[in-house]
C-alpha atoms as a PDB file:
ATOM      1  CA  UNK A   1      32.047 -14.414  46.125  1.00  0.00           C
ATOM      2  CA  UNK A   2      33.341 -17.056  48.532  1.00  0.00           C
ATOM      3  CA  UNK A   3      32.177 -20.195  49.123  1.00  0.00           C
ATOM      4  CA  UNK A   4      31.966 -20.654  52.651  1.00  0.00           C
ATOM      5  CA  UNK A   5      30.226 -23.258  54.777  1.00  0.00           C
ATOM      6  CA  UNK A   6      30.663 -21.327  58.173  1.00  0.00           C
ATOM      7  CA  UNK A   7      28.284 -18.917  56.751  1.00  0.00           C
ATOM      8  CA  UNK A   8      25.593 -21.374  57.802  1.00  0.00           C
ATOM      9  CA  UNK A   9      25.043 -21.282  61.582  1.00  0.00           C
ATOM     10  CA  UNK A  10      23.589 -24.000  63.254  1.00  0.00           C
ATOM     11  CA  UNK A  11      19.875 -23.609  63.819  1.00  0.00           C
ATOM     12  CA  UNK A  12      18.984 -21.161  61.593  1.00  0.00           C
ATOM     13  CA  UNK A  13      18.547 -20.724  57.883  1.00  0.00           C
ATOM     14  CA  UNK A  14      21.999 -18.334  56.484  1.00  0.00           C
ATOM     15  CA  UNK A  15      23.304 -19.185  53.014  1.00  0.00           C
ATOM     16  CA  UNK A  16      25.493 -16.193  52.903  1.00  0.00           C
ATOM     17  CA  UNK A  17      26.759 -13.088  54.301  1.00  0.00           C
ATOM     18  CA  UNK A  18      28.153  -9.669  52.928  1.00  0.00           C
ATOM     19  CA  UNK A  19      31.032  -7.601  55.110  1.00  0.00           C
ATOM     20  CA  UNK A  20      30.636  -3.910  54.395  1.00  0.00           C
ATOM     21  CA  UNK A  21      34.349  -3.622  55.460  1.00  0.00           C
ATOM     22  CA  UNK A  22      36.058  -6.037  53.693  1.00  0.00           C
ATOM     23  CA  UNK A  23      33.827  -5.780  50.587  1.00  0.00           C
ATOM     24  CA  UNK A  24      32.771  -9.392  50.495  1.00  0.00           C
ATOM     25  CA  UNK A  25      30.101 -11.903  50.025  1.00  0.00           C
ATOM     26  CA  UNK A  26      30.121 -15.199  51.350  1.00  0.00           C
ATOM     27  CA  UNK A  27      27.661 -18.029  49.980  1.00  0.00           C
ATOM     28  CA  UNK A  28      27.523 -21.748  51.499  1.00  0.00           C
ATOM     29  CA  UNK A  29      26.956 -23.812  47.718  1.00  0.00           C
ATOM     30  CA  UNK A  30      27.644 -26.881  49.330  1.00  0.00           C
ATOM     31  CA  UNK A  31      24.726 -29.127  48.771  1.00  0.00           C
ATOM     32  CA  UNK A  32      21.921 -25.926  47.919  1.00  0.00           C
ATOM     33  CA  UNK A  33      20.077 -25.890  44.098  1.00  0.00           C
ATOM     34  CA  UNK A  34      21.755 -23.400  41.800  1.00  0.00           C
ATOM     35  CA  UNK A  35      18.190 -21.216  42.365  1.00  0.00           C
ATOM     36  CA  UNK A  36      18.760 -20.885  45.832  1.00  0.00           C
ATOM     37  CA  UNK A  37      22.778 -19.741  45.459  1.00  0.00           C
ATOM     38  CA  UNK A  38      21.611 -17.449  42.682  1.00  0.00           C
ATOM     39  CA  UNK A  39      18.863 -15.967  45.480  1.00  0.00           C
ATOM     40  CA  UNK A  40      21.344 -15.736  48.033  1.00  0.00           C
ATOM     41  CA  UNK A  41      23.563 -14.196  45.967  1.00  0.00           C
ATOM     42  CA  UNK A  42      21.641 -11.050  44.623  1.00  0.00           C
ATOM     43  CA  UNK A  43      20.489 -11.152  48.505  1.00  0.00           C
ATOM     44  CA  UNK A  44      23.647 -10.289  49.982  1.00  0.00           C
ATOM     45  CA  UNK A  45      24.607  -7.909  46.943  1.00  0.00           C
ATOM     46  CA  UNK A  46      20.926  -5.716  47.790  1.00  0.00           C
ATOM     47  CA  UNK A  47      22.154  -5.538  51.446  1.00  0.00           C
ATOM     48  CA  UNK A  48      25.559  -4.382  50.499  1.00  0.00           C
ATOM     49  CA  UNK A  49      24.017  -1.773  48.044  1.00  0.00           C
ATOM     50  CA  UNK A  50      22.040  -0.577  51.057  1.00  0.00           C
ATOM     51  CA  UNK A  51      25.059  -0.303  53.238  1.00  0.00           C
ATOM     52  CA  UNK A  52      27.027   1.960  50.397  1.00  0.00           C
ATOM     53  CA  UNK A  53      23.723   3.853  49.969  1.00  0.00           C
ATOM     54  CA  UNK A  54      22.967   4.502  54.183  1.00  0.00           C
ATOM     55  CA  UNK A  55      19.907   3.575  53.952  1.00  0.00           C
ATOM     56  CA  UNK A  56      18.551   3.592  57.425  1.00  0.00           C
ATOM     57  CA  UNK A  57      15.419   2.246  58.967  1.00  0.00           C
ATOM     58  CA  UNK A  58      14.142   5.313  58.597  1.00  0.00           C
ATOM     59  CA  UNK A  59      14.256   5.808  55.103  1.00  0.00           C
ATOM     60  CA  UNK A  60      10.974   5.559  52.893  1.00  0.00           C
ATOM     61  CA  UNK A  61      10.377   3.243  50.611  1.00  0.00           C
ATOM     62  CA  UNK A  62      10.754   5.939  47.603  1.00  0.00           C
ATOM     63  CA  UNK A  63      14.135   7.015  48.883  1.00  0.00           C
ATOM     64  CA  UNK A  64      15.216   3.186  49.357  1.00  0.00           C
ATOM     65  CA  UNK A  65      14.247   2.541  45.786  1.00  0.00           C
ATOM     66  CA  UNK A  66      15.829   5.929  44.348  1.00  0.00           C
ATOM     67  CA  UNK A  67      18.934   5.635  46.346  1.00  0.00           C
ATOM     68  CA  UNK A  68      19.465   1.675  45.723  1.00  0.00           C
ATOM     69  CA  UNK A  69      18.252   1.341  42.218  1.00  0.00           C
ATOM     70  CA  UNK A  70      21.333   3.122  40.189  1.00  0.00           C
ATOM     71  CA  UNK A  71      23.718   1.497  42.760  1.00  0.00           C
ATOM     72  CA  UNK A  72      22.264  -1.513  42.042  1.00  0.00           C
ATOM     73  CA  UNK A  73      22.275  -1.185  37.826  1.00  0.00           C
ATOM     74  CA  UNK A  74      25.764  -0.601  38.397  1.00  0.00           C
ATOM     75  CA  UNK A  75      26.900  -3.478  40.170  1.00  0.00           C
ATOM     76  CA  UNK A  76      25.189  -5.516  37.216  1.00  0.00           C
ATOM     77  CA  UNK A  77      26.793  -3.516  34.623  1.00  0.00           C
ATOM     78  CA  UNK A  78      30.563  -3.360  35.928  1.00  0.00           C
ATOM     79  CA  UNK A  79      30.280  -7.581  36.634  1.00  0.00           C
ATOM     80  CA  UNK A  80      29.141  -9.228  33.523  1.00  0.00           C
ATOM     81  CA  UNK A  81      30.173 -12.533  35.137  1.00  0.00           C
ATOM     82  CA  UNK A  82      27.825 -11.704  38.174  1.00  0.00           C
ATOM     83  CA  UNK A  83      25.129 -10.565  35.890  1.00  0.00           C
ATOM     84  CA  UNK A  84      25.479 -13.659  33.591  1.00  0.00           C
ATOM     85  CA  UNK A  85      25.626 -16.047  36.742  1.00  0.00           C
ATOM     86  CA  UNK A  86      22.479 -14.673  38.277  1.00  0.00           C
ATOM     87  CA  UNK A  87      20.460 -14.851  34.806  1.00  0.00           C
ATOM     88  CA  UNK A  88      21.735 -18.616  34.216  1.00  0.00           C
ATOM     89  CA  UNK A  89      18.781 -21.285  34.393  1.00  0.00           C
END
């Protein structure tokens, strides 16, 4: 995770940003409550779970949840630092 102000655009509300291609997430901390980072954060990591997963428009919401959930498990698993940070009050 980077912390990146640019990832806030002017005019519209963007606290972060994940790049499918260069596997990372960008979060703007600067000045937002811990709750809100933490939101962002597992925000960004959903949508690059979906990317990995091609999950299209099309896809129902039982094959978004089947196809997402184990990815998602895993992320949360394999980063105890990312798991820990997200849980944190």
């Amino acid at each position: 995770m980077d912390n990146d102000s640019s990832v806030i655009s002017e005019g519209s509300i963007v606290y972060g940003d994940a790049d499918p291609l260069t596997q990372k997430i960008r979060i703007c901390t600067n000045g937002h409550h811990p709750d809100v980072v933490r939101d962002t954060l597992f925000h960004e990591v959903k949508h690059a779970v979906n990317f990995v997963a091609d999950l299209s428009n099309g896809s129902t919401e039982e094959e978004f949840v089947t196809r997402s959930t184990p990815m998602e498990l895993e992320v949360l698993r394999n980063n105890e630092d990312l798991t820990m940070f997200l849980l944190a009050d």
